[in-house]
Protein backbone atom coordinates (compact mmCIF):
# COMPACT_ATOMS: atom_id res chain seq x y z
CA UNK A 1 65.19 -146.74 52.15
CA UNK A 2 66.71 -150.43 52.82
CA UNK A 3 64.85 -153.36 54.22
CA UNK A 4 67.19 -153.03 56.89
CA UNK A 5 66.55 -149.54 57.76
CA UNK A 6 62.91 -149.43 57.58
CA UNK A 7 63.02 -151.99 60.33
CA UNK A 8 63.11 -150.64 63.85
CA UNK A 9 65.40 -151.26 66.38
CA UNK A 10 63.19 -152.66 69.21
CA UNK A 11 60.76 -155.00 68.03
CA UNK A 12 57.29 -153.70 69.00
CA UNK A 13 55.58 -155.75 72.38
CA UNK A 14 52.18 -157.31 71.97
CA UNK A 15 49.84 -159.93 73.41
CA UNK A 16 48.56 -163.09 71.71
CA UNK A 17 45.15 -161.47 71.53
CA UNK A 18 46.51 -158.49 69.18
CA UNK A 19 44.17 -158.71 66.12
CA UNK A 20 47.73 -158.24 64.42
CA UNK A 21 49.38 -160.70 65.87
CA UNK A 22 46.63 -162.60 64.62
CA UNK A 23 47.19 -161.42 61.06
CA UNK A 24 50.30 -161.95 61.01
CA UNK A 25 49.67 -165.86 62.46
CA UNK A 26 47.16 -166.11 59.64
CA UNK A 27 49.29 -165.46 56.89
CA UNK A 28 51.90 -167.79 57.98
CA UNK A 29 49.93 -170.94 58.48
CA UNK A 30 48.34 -169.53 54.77
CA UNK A 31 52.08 -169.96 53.57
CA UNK A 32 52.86 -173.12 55.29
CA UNK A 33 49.88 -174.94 53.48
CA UNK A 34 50.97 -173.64 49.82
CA UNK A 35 49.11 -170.19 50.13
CA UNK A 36 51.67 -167.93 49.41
CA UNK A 37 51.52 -165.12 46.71
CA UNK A 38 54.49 -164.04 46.00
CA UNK A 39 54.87 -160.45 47.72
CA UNK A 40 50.84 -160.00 46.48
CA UNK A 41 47.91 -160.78 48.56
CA UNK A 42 46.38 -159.24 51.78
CA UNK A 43 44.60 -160.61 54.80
CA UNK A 44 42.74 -157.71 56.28
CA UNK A 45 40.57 -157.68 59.49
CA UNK A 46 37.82 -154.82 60.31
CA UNK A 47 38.57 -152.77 63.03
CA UNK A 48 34.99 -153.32 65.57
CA UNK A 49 33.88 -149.39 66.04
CA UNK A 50 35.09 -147.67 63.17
CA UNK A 51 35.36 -146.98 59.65
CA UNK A 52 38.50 -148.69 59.40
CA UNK A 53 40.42 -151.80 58.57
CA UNK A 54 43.83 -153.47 59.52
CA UNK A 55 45.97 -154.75 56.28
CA UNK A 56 49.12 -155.97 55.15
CA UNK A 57 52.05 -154.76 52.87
CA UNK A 58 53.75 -155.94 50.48
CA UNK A 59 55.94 -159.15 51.50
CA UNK A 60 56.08 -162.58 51.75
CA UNK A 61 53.36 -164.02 53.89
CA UNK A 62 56.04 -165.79 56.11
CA UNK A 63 57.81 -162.83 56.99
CA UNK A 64 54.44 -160.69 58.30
CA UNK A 65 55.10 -159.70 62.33
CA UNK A 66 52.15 -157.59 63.55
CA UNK A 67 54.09 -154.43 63.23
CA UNK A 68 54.03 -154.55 59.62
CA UNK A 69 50.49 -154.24 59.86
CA UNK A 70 48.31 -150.85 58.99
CA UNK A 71 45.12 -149.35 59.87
CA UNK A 72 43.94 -147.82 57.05
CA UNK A 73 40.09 -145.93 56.50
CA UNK A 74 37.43 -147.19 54.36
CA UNK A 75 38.25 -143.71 52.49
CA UNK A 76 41.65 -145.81 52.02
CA UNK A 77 43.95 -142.94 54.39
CA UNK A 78 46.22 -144.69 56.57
CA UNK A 79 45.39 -143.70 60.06
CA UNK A 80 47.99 -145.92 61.44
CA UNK A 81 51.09 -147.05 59.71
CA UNK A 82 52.71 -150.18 60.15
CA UNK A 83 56.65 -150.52 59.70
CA UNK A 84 55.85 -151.20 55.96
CA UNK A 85 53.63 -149.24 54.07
CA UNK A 86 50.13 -150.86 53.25
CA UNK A 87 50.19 -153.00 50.33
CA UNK A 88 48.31 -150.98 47.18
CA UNK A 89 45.17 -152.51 45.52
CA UNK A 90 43.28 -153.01 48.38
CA UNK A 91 40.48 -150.56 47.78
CA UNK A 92 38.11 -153.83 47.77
CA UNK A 93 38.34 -154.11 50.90
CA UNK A 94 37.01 -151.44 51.63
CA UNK A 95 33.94 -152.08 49.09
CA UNK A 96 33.69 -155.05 50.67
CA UNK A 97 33.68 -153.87 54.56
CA UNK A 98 30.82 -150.93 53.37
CA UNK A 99 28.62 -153.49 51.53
CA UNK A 100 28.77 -156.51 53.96
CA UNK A 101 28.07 -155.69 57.42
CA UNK A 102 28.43 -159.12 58.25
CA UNK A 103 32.07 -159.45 57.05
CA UNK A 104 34.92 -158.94 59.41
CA UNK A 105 37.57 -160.37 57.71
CA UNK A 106 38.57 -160.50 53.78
CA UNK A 107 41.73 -162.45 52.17
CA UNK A 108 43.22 -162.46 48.84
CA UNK A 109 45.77 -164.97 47.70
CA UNK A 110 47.89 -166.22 44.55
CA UNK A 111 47.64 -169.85 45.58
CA UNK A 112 48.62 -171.70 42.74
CA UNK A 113 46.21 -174.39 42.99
CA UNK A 114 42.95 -171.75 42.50
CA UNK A 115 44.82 -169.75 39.93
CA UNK A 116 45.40 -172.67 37.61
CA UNK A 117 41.63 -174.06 38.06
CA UNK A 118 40.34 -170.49 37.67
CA UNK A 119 42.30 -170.78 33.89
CA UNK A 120 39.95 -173.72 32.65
CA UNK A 121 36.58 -171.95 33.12
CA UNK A 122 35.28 -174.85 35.26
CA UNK A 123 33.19 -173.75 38.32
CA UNK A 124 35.18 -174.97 41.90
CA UNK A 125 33.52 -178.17 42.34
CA UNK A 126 32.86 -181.35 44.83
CA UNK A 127 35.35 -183.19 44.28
CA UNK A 128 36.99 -183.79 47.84
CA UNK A 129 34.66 -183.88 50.98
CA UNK A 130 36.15 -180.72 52.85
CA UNK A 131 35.10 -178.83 49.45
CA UNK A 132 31.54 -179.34 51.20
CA UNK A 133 32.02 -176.44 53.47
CA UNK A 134 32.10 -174.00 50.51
CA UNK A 135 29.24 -175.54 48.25
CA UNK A 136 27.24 -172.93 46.49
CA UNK A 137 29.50 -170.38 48.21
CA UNK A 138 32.37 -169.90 45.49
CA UNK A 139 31.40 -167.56 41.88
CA UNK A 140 33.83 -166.74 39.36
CA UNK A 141 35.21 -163.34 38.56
CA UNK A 142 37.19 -162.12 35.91
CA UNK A 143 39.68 -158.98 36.47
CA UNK A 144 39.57 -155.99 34.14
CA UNK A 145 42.82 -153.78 34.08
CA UNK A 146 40.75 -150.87 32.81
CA UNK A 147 38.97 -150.27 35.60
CA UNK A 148 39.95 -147.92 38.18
CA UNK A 149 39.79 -149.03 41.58
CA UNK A 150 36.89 -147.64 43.15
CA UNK A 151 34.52 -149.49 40.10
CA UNK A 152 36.58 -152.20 40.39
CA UNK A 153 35.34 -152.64 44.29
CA UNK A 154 31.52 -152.17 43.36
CA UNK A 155 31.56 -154.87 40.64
CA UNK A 156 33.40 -157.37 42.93
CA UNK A 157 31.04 -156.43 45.62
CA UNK A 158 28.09 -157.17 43.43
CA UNK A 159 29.43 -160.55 41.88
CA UNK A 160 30.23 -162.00 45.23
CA UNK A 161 26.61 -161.02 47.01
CA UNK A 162 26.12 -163.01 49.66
CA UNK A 163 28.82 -165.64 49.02
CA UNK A 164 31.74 -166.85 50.46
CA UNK A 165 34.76 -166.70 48.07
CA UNK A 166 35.58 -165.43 44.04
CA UNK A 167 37.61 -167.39 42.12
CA UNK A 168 39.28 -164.90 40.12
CA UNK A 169 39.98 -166.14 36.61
CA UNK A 170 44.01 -166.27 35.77
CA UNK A 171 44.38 -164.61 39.53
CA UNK A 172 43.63 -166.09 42.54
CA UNK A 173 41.00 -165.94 44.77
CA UNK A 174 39.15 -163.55 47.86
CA UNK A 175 37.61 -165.28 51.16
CA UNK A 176 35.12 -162.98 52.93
CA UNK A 177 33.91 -164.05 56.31
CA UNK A 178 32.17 -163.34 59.78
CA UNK A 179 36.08 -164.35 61.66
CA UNK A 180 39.70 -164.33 60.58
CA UNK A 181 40.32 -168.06 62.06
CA UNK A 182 37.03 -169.29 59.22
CA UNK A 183 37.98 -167.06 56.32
CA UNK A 184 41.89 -168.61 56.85
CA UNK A 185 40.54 -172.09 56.88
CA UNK A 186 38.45 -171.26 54.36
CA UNK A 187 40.86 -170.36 51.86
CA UNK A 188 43.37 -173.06 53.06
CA UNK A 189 40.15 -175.87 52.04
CA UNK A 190 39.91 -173.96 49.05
CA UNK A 191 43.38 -174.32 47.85
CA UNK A 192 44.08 -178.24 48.64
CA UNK A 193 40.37 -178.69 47.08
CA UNK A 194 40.95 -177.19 43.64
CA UNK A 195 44.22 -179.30 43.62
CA UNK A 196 42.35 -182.22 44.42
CA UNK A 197 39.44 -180.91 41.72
CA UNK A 198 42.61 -180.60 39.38
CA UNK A 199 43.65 -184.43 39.52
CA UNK A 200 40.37 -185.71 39.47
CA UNK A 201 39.22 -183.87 36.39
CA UNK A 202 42.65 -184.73 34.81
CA UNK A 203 41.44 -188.63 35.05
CA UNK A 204 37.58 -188.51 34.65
CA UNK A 205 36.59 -188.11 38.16
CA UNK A 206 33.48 -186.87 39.29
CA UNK A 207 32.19 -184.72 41.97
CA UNK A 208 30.11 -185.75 44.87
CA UNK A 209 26.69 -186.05 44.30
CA UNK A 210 24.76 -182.76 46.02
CA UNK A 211 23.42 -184.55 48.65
CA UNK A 212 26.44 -186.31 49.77
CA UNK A 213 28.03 -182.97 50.04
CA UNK A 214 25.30 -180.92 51.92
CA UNK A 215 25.67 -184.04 54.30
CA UNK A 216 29.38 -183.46 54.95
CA UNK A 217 28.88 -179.49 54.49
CA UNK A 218 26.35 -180.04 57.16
CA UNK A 219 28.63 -182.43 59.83
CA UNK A 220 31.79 -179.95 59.55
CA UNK A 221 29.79 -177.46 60.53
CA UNK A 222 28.44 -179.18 62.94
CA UNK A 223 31.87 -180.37 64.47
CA UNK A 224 33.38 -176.84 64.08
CA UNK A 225 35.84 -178.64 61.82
CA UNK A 226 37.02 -174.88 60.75
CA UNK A 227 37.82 -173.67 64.53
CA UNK A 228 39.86 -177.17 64.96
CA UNK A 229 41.67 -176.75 62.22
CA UNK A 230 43.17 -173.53 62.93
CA UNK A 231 44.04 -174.70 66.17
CA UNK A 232 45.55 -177.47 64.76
CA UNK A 233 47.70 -175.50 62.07
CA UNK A 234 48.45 -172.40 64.80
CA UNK A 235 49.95 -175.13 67.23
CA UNK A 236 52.37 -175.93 64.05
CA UNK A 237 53.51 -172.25 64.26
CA UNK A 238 55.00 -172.59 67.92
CA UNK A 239 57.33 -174.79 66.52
CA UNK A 240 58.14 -173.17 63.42
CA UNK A 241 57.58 -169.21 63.66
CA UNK A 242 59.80 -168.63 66.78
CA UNK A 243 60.13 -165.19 65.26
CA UNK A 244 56.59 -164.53 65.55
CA UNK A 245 55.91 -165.69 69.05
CA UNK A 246 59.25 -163.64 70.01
CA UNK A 247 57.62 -160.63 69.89
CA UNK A 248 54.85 -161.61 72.60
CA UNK A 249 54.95 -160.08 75.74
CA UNK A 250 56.12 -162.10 78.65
């Protein structure tokens, strides 16, 4: 089948509030700040009720519209197709979804900042204050090929715990987290902080000392620094994404 013919010829109607529409917002502001991965990577969002999860395909993260987007089972069956199928390797997810009641949304990217810092071994550090809002949050994992998917979940699900992210070593990174507005801006801090991290360790700098950064961990919060910048960065899209906003009703 051809791009062009596994695209229908109506575009699907939706509101703003869509939890795909969302998804596909999300992954667009992840690609206008350097997030991209290529045709890789997934934002996925549960689905409140049910066993279940909404996901991406394969494509760039520019190009998502919200009927690209599938509903697919923690048993991985897709109970809703999108217009493309469901990207593959997303079985961690699911892992993810069963093991963390408390997570509603999970992301995986290339970025290229996080991939090159996860090549040098060194822990994502303090080296720019909006780093602060994912100190002791971040633990390193290391892919194994071998694996099939299923242990591959459980071991990913047991090295991140409680936490926030894994820096995936030669890979990328995942961002679990309670809302899909957080977990983006999560990932987007992540990104331009290991680039920072990158310069500074390439000239001897040094991260913040810990109690300068549980200070400015402490006043983002605070100043829901996370919800304004996703507000900030989904304004942006009006401007550029009139494709995406096209497909709103009204």
């Amino acid at each position: 089948m051809t791009v062009t013919e596994s695209a229908p010829a109506t575009r699907k109607v939706v509101s703003e509030s869509d939890p795909r529409f969302q998804i596909a917002a999300a992954r667009r502001i992840l690609h206008r700040e350097g997030l991209d991965s290529q045709v890789g990577g997934h934002v996925s969002l549960r689905v409140p009720g049910e066993d279940a999860f909404l996901v991406t395909p394969f494509q760039y993260f520019d190009e998502t519209l919200p009927e690209h987007v599938s509903k697919v089972g923690f048993d991985l069956e897709v109970r809703e197709p999108g217009t493309l199928p469901a990207s593959p390797g997303i079985n961690f997810h699911a892992s993810i979804y069963m093991a963390r009641p408390d997570v509603n949304c999970v992301i995986h990217t290339h970025a290229k900042n996080m991939s090159v810092l996860s090549t040098t071994g060194e822990p994502f550090g303090m080296y720019y204050d909006y780093a602060a809002l994912l100190l002791d949050e971040v633990v390193p994992w290391t892919d194994d090929p071998n694996l099939v998917p299923s242990e591959e979940g459980e071991l990913m699900v047991k090295a991140l715990g409680d936490k926030k992210a894994l820096l995936m070593g030669h890979h990328g990174s995942v961002h679990v987290g309670d809302t899909l507005e957080r977990v983006t801006m999560e990932a987007l801090v992540m990104e331009l902080c290991a680039g920072y991290q990158l310069a500074a360790m390439a000239v001897g700098g040094k991260p913040l000392p810990r109690k300068t950064a549980e200070s400015y961990r402490e006043a983002y919060l605070k100043n829901n620094f996370r919800e304004q910048m996703w507000i900030a960065n989904y304004r942006r899209l009006l401007r550029s994404d009139p494709d995406l906003f096209a497909v709103l009703e009204g």
